[in-house]
N, C-alpha and C. Protein backbone atom coordinates (compact mmCIF):
# COMPACT_ATOMS: atom_id res chain seq x y z
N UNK A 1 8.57 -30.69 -7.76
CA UNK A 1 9.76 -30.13 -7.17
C UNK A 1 10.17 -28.85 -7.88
N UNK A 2 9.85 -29.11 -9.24
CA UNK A 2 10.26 -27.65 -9.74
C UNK A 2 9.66 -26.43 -9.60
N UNK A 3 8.03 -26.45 -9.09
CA UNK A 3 7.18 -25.46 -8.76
C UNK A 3 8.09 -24.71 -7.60
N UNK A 4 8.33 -25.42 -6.54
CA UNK A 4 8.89 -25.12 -4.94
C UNK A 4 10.36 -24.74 -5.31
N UNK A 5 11.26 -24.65 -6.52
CA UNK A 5 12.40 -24.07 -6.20
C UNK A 5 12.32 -22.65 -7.35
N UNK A 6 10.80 -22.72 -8.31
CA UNK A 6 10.33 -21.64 -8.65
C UNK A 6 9.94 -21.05 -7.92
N UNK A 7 8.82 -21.27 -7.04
CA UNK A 7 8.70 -20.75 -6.05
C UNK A 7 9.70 -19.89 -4.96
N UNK A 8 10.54 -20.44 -4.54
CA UNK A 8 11.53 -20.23 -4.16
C UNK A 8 12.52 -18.76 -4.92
N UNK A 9 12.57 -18.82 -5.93
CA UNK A 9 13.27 -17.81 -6.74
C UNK A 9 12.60 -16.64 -6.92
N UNK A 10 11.22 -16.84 -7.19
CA UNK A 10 10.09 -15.84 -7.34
C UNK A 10 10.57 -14.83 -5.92
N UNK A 11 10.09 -15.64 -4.73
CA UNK A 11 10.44 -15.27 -3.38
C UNK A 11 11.61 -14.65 -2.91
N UNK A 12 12.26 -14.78 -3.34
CA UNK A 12 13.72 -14.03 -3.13
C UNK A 12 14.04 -12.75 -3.88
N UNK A 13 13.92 -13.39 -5.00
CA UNK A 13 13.72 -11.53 -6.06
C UNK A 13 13.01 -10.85 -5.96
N UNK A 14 11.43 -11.13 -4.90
CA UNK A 14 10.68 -10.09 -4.28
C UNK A 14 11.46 -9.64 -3.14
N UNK A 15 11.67 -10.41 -2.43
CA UNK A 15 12.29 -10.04 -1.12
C UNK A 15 13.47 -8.70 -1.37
N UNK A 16 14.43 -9.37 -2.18
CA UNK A 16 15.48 -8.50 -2.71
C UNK A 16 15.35 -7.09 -3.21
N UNK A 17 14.03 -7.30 -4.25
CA UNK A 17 13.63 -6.08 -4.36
C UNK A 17 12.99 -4.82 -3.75
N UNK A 18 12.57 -5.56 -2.57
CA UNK A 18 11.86 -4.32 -1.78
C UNK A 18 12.75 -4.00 -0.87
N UNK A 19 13.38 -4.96 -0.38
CA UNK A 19 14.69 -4.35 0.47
C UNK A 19 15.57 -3.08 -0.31
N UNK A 20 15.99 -3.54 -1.36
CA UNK A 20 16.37 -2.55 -2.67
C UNK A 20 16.08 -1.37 -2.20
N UNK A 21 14.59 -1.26 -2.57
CA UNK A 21 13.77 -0.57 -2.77
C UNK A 21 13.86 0.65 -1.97
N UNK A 22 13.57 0.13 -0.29
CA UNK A 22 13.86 0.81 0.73
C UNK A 22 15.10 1.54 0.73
N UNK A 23 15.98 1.45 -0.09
CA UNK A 23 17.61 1.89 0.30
C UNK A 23 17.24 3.56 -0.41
N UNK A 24 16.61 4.10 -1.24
CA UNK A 24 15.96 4.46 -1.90
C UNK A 24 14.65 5.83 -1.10
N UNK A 25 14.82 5.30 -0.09
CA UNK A 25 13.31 6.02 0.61
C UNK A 25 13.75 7.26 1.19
N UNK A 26 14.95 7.59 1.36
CA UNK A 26 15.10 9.07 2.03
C UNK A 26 15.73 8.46 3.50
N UNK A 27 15.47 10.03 4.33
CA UNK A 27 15.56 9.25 5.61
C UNK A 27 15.29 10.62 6.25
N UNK A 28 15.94 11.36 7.05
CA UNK A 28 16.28 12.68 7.96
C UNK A 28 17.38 13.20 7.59
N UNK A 29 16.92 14.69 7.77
CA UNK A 29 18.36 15.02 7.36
C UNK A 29 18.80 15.37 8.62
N UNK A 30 19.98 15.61 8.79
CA UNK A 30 21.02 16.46 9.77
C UNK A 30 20.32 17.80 10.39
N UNK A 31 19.59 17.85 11.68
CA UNK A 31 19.43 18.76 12.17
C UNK A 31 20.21 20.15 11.74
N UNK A 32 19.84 21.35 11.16
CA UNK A 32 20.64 22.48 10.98
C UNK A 32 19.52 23.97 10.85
N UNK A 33 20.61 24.55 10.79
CA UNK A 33 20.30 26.19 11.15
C UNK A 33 20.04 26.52 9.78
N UNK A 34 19.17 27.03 9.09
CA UNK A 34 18.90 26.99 8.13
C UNK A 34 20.01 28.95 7.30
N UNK A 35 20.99 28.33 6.55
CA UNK A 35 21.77 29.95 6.53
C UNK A 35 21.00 30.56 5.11
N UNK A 36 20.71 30.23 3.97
CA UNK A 36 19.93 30.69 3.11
C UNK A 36 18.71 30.23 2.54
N UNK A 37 17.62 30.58 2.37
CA UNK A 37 16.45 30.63 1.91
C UNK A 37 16.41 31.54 0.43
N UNK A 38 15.71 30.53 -0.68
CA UNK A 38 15.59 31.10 -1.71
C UNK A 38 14.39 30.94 -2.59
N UNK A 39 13.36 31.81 -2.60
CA UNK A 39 12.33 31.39 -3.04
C UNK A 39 12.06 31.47 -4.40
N UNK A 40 11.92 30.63 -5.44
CA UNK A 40 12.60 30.42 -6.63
C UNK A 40 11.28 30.42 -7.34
N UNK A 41 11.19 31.51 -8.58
CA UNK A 41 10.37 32.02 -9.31
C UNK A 41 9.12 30.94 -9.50
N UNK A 42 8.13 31.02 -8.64
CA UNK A 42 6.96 30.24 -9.03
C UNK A 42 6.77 28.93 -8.99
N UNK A 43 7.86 28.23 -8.48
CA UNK A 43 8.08 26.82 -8.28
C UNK A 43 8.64 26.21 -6.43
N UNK A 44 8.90 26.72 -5.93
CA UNK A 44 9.21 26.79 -4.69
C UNK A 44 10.34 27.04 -3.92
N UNK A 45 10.56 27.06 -2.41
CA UNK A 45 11.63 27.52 -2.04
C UNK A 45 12.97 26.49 -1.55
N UNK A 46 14.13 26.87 -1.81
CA UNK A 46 15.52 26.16 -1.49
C UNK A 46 15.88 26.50 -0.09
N UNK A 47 16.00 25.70 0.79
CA UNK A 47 16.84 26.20 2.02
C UNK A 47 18.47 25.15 1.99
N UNK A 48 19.69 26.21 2.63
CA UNK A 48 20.34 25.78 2.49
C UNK A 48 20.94 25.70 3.83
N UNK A 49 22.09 24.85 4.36
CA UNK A 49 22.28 24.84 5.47
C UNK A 49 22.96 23.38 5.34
N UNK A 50 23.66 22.90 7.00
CA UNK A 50 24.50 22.12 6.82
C UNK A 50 23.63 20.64 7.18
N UNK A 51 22.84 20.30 6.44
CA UNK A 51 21.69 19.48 6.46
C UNK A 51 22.38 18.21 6.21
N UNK A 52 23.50 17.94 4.98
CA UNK A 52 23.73 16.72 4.74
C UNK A 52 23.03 16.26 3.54
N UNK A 53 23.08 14.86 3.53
CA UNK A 53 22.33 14.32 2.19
C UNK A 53 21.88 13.33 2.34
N UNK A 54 20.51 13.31 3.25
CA UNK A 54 19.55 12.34 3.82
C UNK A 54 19.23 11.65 2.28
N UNK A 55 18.84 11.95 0.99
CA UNK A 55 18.50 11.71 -0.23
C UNK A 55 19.49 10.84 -1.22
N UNK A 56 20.84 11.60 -0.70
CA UNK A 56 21.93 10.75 -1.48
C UNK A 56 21.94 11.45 -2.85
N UNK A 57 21.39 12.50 -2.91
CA UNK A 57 21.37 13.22 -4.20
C UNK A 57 23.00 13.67 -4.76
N UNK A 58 22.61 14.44 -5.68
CA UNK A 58 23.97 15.52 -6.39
C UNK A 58 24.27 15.80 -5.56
N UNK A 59 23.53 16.71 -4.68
CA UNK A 59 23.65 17.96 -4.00
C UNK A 59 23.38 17.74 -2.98
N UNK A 60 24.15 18.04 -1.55
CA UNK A 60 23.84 18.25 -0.33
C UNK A 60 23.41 19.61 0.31
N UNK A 61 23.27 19.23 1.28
CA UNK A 61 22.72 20.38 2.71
C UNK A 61 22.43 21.45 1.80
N UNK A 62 21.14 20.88 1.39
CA UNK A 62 20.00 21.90 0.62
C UNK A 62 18.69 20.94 0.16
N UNK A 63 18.20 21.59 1.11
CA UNK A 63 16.31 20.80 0.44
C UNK A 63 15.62 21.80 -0.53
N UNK A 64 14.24 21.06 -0.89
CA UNK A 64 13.79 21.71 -1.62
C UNK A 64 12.18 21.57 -1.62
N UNK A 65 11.25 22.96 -1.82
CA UNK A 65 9.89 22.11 -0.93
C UNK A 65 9.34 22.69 -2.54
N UNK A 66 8.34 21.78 -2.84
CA UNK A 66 7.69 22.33 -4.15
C UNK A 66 6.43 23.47 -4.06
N UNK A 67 6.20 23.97 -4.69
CA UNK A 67 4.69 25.15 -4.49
C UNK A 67 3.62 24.22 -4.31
N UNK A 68 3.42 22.73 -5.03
CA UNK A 68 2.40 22.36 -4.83
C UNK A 68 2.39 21.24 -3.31
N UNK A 69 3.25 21.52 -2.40
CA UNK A 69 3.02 21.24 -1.85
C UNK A 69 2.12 21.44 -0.13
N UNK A 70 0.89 20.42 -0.14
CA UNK A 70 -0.14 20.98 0.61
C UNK A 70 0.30 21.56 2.10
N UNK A 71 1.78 22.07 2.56
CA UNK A 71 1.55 22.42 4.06
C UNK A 71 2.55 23.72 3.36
N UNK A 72 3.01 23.58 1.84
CA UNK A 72 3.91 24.68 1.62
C UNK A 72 4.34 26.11 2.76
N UNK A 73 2.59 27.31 2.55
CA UNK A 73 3.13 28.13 3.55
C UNK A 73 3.70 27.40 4.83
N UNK A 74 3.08 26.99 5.52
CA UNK A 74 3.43 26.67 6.91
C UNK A 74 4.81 26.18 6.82
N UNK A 75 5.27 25.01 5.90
CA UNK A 75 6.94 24.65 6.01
C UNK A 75 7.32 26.39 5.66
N UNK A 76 7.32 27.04 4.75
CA UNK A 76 7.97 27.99 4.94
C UNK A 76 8.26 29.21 6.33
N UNK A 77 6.65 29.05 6.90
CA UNK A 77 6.75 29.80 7.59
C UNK A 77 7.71 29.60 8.58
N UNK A 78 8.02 28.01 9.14
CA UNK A 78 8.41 27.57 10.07
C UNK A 78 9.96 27.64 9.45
N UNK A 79 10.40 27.63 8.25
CA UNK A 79 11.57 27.49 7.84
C UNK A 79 12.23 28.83 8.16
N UNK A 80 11.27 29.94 7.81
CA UNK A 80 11.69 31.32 7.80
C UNK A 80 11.83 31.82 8.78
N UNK A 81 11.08 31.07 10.09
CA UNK A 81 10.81 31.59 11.78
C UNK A 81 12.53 30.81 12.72
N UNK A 82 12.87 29.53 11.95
CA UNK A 82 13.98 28.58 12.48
C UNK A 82 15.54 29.66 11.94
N UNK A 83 15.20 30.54 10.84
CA UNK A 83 16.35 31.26 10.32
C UNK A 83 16.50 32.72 10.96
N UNK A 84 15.38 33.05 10.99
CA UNK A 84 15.12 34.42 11.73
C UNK A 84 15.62 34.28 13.33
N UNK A 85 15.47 33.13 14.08
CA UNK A 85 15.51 33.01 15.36
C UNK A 85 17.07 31.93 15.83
N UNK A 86 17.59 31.44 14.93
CA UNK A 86 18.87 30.60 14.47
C UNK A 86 18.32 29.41 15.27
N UNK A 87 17.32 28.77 15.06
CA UNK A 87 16.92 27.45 15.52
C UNK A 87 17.21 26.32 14.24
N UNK A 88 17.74 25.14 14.39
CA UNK A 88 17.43 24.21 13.80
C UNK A 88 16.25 23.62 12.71
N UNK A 89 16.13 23.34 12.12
CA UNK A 89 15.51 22.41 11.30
C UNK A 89 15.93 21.06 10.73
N UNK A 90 14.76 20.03 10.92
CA UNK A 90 15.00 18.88 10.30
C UNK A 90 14.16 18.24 9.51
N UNK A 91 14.26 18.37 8.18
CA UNK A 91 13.44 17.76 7.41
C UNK A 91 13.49 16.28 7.02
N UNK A 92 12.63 15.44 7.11
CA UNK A 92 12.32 14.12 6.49
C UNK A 92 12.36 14.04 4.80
N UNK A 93 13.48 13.59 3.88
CA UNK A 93 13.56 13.26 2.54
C UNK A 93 13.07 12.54 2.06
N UNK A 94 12.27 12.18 1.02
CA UNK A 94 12.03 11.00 0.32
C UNK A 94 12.85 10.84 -1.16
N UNK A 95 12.88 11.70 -1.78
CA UNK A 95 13.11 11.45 -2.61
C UNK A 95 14.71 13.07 -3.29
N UNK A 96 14.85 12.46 -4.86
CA UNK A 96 15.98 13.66 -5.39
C UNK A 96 14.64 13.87 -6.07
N UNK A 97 15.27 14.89 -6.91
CA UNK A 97 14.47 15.60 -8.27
C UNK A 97 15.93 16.69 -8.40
N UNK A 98 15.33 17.29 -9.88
CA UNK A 98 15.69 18.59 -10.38
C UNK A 98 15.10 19.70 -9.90
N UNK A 99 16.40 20.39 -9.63
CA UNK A 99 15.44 21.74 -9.66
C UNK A 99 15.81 22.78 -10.66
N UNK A 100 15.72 22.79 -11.70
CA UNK A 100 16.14 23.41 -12.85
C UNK A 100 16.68 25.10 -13.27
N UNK A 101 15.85 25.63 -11.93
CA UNK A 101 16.22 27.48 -11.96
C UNK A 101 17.58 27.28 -11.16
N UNK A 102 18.17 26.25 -10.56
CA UNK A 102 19.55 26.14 -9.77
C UNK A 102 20.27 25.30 -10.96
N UNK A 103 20.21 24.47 -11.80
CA UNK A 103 21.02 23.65 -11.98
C UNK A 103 20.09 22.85 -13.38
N UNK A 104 20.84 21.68 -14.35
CA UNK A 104 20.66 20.88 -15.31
C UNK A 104 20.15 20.10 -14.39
N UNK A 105 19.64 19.40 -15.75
CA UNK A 105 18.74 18.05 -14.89
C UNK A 105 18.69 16.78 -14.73
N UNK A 106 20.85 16.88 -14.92
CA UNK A 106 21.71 15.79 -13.88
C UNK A 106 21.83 15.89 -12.91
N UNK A 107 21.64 16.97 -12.71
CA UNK A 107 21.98 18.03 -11.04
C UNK A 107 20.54 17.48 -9.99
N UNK A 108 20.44 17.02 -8.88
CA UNK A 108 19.62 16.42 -7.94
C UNK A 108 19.44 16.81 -7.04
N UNK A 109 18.76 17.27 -6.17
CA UNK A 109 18.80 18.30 -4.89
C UNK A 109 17.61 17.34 -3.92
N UNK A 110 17.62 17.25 -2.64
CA UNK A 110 16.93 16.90 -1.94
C UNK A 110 15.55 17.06 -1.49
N UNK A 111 14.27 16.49 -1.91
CA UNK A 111 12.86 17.34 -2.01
C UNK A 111 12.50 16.49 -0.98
N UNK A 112 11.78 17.74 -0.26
CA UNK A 112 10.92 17.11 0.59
C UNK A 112 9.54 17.22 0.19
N UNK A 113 8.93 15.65 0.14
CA UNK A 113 7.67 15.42 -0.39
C UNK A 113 6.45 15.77 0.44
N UNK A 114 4.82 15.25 0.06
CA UNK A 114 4.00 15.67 0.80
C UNK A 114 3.84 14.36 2.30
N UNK A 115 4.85 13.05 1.85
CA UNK A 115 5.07 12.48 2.99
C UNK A 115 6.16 12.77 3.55
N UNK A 116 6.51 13.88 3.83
CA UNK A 116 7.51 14.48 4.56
C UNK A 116 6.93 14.58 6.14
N UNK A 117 8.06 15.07 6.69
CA UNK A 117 7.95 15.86 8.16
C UNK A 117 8.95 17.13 8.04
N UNK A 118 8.87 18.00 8.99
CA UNK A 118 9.65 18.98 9.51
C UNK A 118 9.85 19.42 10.78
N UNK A 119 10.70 19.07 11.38
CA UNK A 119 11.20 19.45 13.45
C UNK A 119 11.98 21.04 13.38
N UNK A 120 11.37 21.62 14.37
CA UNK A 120 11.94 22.85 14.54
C UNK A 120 12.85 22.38 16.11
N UNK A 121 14.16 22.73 16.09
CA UNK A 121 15.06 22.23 17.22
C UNK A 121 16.11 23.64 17.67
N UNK A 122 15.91 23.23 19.35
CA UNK A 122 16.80 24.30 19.84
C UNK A 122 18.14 24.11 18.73
């Protein structure tokens, strides 16, 4: 009997934890017009705009895409084509980080990872 209400406990604090877990994962941000772009010395570019805080970070309605990330030009291009033309953007968050040429590194800003997405919207 005591295996099955170990059992039992094991099972639940997994359960609990990945639910957790998920709270954690990002989500979409707020469709927006992207009003500043800042391409930040050698590390990548900031767009700012009324995006929200899909991340839950410090910092809202401002993502952040890293240099090493593999579609980099193209998110930019498409970021820079949505600002130039006042179209929308919506990026998929996963995660905070620092971005340190903006801020200390209590300060949290919204990154979009290489499991990201990006929607270009009327």
């Amino acid at each position: 009997m005591m295996n099955k209400a170990r059992f039992v406990l094991i099972f639940a604090s997994l359960f609990i934890f990945l639910v957790s877990s998920n709270t954690y994962a990002g989500g979409w941000a707020t469709p927006a017009v992207p009003t500043h772009i800042e391409i930040e010395r050698g590390g990548g570019f900031l767009v700012v705009g009324a995006f929200g805080n899909a991340g839950t970070c410090t910092i809202g309605n401002k993502f952040y895409v890293k240099i090493d990330h593999p579609q980099y030009d193209k998110i930019y291009a498409t970021v820079l084509a949505a600002y130039m033309a006042g179209k929308k953007v919506r990026p998929y968050i996963h995660t905070c980080a620092p971005v340190t040429w903006h801020s200390t590194t209590a300060v949290t800003y919204n990154i979009m990872t290489r499991s990201g997405a990006l929607y270009i919207h009327d």
